[in-house]
Structures are given as structure tokens and as C-alpha cells.
Protein backbone atom coordinates (compact mmCIF):
# COMPACT_ATOMS: atom_id res chain seq x y z
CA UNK A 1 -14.24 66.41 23.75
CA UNK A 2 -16.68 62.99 23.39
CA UNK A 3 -15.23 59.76 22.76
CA UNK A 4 -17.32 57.77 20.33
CA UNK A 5 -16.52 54.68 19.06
CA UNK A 6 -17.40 53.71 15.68
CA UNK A 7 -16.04 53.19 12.30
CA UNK A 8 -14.73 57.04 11.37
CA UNK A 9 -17.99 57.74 8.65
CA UNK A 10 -15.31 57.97 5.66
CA UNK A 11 -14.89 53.88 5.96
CA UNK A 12 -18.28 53.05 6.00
CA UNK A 13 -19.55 55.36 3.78
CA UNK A 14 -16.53 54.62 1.14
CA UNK A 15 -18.25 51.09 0.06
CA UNK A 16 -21.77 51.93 1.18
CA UNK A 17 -23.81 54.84 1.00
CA UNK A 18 -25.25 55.65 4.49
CA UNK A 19 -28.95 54.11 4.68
CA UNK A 20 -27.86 50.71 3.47
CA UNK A 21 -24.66 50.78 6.15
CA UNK A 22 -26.96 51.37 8.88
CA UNK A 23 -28.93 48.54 7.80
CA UNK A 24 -26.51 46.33 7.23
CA UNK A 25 -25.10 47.20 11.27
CA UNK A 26 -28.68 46.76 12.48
CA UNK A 27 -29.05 43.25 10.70
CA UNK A 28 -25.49 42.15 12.10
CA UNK A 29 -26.69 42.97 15.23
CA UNK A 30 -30.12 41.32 14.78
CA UNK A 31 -28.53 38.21 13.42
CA UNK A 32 -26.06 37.90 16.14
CA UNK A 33 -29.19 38.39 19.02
CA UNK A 34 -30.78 35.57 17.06
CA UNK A 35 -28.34 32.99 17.30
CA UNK A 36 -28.10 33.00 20.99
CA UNK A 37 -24.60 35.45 21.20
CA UNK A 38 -24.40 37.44 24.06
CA UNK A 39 -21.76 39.82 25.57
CA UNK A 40 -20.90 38.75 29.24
CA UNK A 41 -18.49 41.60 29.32
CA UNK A 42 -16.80 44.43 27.58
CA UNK A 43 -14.12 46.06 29.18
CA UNK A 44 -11.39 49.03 28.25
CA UNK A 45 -8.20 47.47 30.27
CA UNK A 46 -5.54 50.35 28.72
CA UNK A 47 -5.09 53.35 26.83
CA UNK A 48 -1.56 53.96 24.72
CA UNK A 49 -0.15 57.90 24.82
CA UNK A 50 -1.70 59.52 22.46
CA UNK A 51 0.53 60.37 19.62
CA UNK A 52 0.76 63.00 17.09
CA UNK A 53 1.24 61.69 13.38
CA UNK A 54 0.22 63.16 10.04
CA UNK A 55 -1.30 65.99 11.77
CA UNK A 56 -4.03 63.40 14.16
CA UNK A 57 -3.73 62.76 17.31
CA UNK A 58 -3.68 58.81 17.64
CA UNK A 59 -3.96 55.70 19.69
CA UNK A 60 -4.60 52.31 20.80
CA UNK A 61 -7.04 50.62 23.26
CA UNK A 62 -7.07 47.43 24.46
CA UNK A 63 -10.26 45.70 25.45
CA UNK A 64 -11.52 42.72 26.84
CA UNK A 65 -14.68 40.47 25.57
CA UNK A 66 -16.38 38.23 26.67
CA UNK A 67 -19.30 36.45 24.65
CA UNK A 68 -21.17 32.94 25.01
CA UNK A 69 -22.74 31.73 22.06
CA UNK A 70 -24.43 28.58 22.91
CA UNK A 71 -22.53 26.00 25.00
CA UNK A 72 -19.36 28.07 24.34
CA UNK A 73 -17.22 30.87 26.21
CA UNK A 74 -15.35 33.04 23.91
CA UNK A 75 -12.79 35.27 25.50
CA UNK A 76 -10.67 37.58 23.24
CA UNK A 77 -8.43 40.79 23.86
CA UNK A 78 -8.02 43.06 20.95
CA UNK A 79 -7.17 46.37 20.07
CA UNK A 80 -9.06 49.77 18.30
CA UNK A 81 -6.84 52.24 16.19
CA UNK A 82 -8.34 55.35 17.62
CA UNK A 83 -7.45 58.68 15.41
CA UNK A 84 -9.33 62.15 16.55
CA UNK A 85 -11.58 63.91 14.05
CA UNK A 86 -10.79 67.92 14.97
CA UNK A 87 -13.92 68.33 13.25
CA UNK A 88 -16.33 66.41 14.86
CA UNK A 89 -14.55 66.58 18.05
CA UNK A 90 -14.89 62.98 18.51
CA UNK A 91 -12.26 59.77 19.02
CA UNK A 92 -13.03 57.63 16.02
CA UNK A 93 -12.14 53.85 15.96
CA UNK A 94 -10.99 51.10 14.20
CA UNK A 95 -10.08 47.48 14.49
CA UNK A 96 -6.59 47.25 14.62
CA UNK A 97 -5.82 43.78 13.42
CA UNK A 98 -7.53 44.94 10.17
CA UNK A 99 -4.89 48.05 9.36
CA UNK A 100 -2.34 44.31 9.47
CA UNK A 101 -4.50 43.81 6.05
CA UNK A 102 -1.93 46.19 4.00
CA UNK A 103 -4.65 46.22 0.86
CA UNK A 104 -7.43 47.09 2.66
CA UNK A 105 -5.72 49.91 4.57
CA UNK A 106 -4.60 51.20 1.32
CA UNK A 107 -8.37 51.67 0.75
CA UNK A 108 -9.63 52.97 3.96
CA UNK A 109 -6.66 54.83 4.45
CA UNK A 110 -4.32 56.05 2.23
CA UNK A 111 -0.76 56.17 2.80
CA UNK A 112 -1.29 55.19 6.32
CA UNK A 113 1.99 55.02 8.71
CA UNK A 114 1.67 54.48 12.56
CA UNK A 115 4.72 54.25 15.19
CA UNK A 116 2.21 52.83 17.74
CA UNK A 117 3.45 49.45 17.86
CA UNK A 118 0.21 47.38 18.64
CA UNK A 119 0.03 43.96 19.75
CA UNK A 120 -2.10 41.31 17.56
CA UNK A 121 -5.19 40.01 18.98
CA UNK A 122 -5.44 37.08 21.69
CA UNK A 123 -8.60 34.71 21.58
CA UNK A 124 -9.80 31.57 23.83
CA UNK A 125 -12.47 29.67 23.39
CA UNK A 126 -14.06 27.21 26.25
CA UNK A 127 -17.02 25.16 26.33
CA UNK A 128 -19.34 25.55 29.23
């Protein structure tokens, strides 16, 4: 088994084919490198149980980050929706605060239920 973390292909691909959502993740990245953003650190701090619903195994993982974009600190804990693709054999992710969003959820994912009760994202901001 790999863990990967990504978008699972099916979201990105559903509202861009794949050459122009590469692109557009390369000039995110680009554009964020420009402006003077950089990661201090990014850190797993727990794993929920994986549980089985609508035939996926599923969880949630809370991170850390930490990122200083000019004379600021940004610190922020947040969580990835992480459902396992049998056929890829890989942990796919998502932004978890975004399945909140009950339209957009209904476009990514379909009828999607979850009893994994996770917590809404936490972010601080200091200058420096």
C-alpha cells in the first residue's frame, strides 16, 4: 500500500482536463515561490481509525503548517478527508473544510455521507 496525497484524479479532472490541471498546480506553485511564501514546516500530528463507509475505507489527518510570507507567520492546523482507491492502491486526499461546502461536494462527490466527525480548521497569524 503507498500513501499519496493529492486530489483523488476524478476531482481534478471533473472541471479540467489533465494537461491544463497540471499547469494550473505548477503556476500556483510558481506564483506562491514568487511572492516570497515559504513553508517553515509541515507536519502529520494524528491519524483518525480508519473507517469503512460506502464500501472505502476512510479517514482524517490532521496537520500542522507553518508558512511566512513576508513579515508574517502564518500558523494553521487543518484536516485532509483521506478515502482509499482499491484500484490504485493509494490513500487519496482532500481538504476537509471544503466537503463543509455542501454544493461543491455534491459535485465532487455525489451523495457523500461521512460519520468521521472532523474538526474545522484553526489559523494564526503573527507578524515577525
Amino acid at each position: 500500500m503507498k500513501l499519496f496525497l493529492t486530489t483523488p484524479t476524478q476531482v481534478l479532472f471533473k472541471f479540467w482536463e489533465e494537461k491544463k490541471a497540471l499547469e494550473l498546480l505548477k503556476t500556483a506553485f510558481n506564483t506562491m515561490a514568487s511572492q516570497g511564501l515559504v513553508f517553515e514546516k509541515a507536519e502529520v500530528k494524528h491519524v483518525s481509525d480508519v473507517v469503512v463507509e460506502n464500501e472505502q475505507y476512510r479517514c482524517y489527518v490532521k496537520g500542522f503548517n507553518q508558512i511566512k510570507m513576508g513579515n508574517l507567520r502564518i500558523k494553521s492546523k487543518s484536516y485532509l478527508f483521506g478515502i482509499y482507491d482499491n484500484n490504485k492502491d493509494i490513500w487519496c486526499f482532500l481538504e476537509a473544510e471544503k466537503l463543509k461546502n455542501k454544493a461543491l461536494t455534491e459535485m465532487i462527490l455525489p451523495n457523500f455521507k461521512t460519520s468521521l466527525d472532523i474538526p474545522s480548521n484553526e489559523m494564526t497569524t503573527e507578524e515577525i
